[in-house]
Protein backbone atom coordinates (compact mmCIF):
# COMPACT_ATOMS: atom_id res chain seq x y z
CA UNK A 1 -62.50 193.87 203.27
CA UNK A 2 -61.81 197.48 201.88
CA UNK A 3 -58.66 196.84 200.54
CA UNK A 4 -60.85 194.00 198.26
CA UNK A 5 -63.30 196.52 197.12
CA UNK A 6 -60.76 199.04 196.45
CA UNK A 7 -58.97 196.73 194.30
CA UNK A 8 -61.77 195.40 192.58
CA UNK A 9 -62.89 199.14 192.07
CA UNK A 10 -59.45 199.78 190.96
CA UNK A 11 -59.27 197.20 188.21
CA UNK A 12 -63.14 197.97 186.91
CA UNK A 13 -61.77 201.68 186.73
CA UNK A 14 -58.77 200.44 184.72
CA UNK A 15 -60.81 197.95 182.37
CA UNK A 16 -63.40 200.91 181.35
CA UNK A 17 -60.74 203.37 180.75
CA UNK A 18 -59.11 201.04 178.36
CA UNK A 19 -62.43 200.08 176.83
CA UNK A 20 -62.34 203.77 176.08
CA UNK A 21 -59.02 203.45 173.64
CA UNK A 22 -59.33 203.66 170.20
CA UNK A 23 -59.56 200.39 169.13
CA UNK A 24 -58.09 200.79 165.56
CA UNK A 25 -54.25 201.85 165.79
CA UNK A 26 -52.94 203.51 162.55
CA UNK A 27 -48.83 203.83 162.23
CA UNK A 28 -47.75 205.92 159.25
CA UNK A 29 -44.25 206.82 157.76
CA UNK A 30 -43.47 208.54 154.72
CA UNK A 31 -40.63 209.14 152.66
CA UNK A 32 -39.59 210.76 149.03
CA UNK A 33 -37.75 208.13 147.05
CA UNK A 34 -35.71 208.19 144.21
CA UNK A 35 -37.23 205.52 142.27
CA UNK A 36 -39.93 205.18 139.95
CA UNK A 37 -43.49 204.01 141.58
CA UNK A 38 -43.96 200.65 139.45
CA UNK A 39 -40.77 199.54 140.36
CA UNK A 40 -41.04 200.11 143.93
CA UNK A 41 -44.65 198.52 143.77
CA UNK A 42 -43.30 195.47 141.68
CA UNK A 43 -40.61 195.10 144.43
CA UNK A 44 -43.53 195.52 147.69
CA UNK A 45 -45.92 192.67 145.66
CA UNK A 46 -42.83 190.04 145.52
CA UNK A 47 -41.95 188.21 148.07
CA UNK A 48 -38.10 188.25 146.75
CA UNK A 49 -38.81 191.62 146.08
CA UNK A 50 -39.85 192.68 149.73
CA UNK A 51 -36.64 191.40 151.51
CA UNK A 52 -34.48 193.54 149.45
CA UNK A 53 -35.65 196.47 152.07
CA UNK A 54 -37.55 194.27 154.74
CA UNK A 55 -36.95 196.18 157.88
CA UNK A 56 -36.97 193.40 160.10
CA UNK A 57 -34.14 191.83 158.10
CA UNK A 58 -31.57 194.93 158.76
CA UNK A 59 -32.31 194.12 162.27
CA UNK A 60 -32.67 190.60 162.25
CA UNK A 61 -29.73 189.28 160.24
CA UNK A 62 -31.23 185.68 162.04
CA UNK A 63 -34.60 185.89 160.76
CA UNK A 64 -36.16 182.84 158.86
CA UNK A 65 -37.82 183.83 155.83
CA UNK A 66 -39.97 180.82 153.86
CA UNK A 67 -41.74 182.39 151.07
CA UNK A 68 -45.61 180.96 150.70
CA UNK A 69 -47.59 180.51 147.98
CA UNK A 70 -46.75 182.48 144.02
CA UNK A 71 -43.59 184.43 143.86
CA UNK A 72 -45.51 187.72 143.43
CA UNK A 73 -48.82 189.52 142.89
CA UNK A 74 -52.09 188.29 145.56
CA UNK A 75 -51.67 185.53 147.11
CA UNK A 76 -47.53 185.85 147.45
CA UNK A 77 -46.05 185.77 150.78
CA UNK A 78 -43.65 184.57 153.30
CA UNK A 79 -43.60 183.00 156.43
CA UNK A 80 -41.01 184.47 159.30
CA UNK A 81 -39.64 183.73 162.43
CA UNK A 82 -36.94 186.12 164.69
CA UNK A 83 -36.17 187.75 167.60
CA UNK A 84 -39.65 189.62 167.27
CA UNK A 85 -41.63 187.47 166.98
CA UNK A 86 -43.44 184.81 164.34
CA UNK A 87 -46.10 184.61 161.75
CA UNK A 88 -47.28 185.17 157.71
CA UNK A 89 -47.23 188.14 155.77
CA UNK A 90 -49.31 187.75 152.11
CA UNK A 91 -50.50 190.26 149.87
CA UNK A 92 -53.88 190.78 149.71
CA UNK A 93 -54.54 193.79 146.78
CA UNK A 94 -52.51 195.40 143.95
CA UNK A 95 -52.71 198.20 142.32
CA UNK A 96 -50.90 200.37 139.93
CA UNK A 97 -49.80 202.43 142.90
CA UNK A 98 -50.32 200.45 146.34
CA UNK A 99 -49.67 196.76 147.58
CA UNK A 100 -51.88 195.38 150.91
CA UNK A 101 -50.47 192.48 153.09
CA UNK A 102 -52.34 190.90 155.80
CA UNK A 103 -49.65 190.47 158.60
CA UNK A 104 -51.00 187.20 160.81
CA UNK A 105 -49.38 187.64 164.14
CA UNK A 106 -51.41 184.11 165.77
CA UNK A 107 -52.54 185.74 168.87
CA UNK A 108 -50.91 189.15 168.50
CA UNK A 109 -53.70 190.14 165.78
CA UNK A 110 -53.99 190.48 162.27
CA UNK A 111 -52.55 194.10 161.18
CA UNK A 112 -52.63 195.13 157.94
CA UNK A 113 -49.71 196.75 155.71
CA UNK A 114 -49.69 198.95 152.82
CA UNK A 115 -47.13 200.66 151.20
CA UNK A 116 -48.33 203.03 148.37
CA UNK A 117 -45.99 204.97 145.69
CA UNK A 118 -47.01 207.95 144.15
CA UNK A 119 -45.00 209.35 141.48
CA UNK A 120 -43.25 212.90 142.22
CA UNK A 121 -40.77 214.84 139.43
CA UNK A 122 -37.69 212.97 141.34
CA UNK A 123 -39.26 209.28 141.60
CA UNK A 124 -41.81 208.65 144.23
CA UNK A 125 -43.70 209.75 147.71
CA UNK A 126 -44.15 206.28 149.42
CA UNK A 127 -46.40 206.20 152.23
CA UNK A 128 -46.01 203.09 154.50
CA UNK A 129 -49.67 202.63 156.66
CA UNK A 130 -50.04 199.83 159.53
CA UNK A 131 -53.57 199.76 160.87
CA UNK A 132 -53.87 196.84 163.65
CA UNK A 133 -57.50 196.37 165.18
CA UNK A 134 -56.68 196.44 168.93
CA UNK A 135 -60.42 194.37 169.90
CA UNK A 136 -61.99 194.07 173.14
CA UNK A 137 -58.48 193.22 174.75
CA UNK A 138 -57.86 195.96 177.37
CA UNK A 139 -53.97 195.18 177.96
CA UNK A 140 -54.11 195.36 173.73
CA UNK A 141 -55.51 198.94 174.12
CA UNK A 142 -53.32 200.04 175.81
CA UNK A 143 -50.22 198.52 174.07
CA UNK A 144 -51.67 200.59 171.33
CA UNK A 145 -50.46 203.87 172.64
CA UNK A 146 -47.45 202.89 172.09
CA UNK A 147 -47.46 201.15 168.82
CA UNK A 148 -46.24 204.44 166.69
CA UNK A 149 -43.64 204.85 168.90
CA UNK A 150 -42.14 200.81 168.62
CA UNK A 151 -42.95 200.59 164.97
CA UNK A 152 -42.36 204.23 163.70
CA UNK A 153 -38.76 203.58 163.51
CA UNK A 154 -38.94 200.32 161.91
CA UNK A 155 -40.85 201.06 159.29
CA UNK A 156 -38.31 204.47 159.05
CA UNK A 157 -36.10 201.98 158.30
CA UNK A 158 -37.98 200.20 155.32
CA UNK A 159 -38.05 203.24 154.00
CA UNK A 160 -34.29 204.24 154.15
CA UNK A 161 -34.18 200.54 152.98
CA UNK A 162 -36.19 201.10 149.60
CA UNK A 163 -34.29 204.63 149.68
CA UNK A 164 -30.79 202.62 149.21
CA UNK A 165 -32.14 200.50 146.08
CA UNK A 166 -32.92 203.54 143.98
């Protein structure tokens, strides 16, 4: 009968530490490209635009991309399916210096992207955010302490990707 409570004592312990996570998870990656900030942006609201450096496709070369609703601007997207998984990415915001896409993962969550571009004397300082709202989910909570360190390098990536168009 002690080895019951202990458990159960045990996993409480566990569930209220992870309750104490931060819920919100925020991955950043910068980088100073050589390219102007309107074209980068043009390239990050268009859905033919954002495989030309999509990460996932350097790694992917499988990956099924079916683009969603208008070619660019809100509402502009893609459907994808790989070896990491499935779901929709569509922009949700433009502006002169910053695109926002809603990433639907189904049951994964709902992160959301934005890339921004902010001129510099040599082309641009793009900053490339991920914020992913982690819930009441403990097991989530605690995948989220390790979130910078699986997506830092992809998103490293994208960046060495829009690097190579300039």
């Amino acid at each position: 009968m002690t080895i019951f409570y202990t458990s159960i004592t045990i996993l409480a312990a566990i569930v209220l530490i992870s309750l104490l996570l931060p819920r919100k998870v925020v991955v950043i990656r910068k980088a100073d490209v050589a390219m102007r900030p309107e074209d980068i942006i043009a390239r990050v609201a268009s859905t033919e635009g954002f495989q030309t450096f999509n990460p996932y496709c350097t790694t992917d070369p499988e990956l099924k991309i079916t683009p969603i609703g208008k070619p660019e601007g809100v509402g502009s997207g893609f459907r994808f399916e790989g070896k990491e998984g499935k779901g929709t990415q569509t922009v949700t915001e433009v502006t002169a210096t910053s695109v926002t896409h809603l990433i639907d993962l189904g049951s994964m969550g709902k992160p959301v992207q934005t890339i921004q571009a902010e001129a510099t004397p040599s082309g641009s300082h793009v900053t490339w955010t991920v914020t992913s709202d982690m819930g009441f989910n403990p097991v989530f909570r605690i995948f989220g302490l390790f979130m910078d360190r699986m997506l830092g390098k992809t998103y490293e990536l994208g960046l060495k990707n829009i690097s190579a168009l300039a």
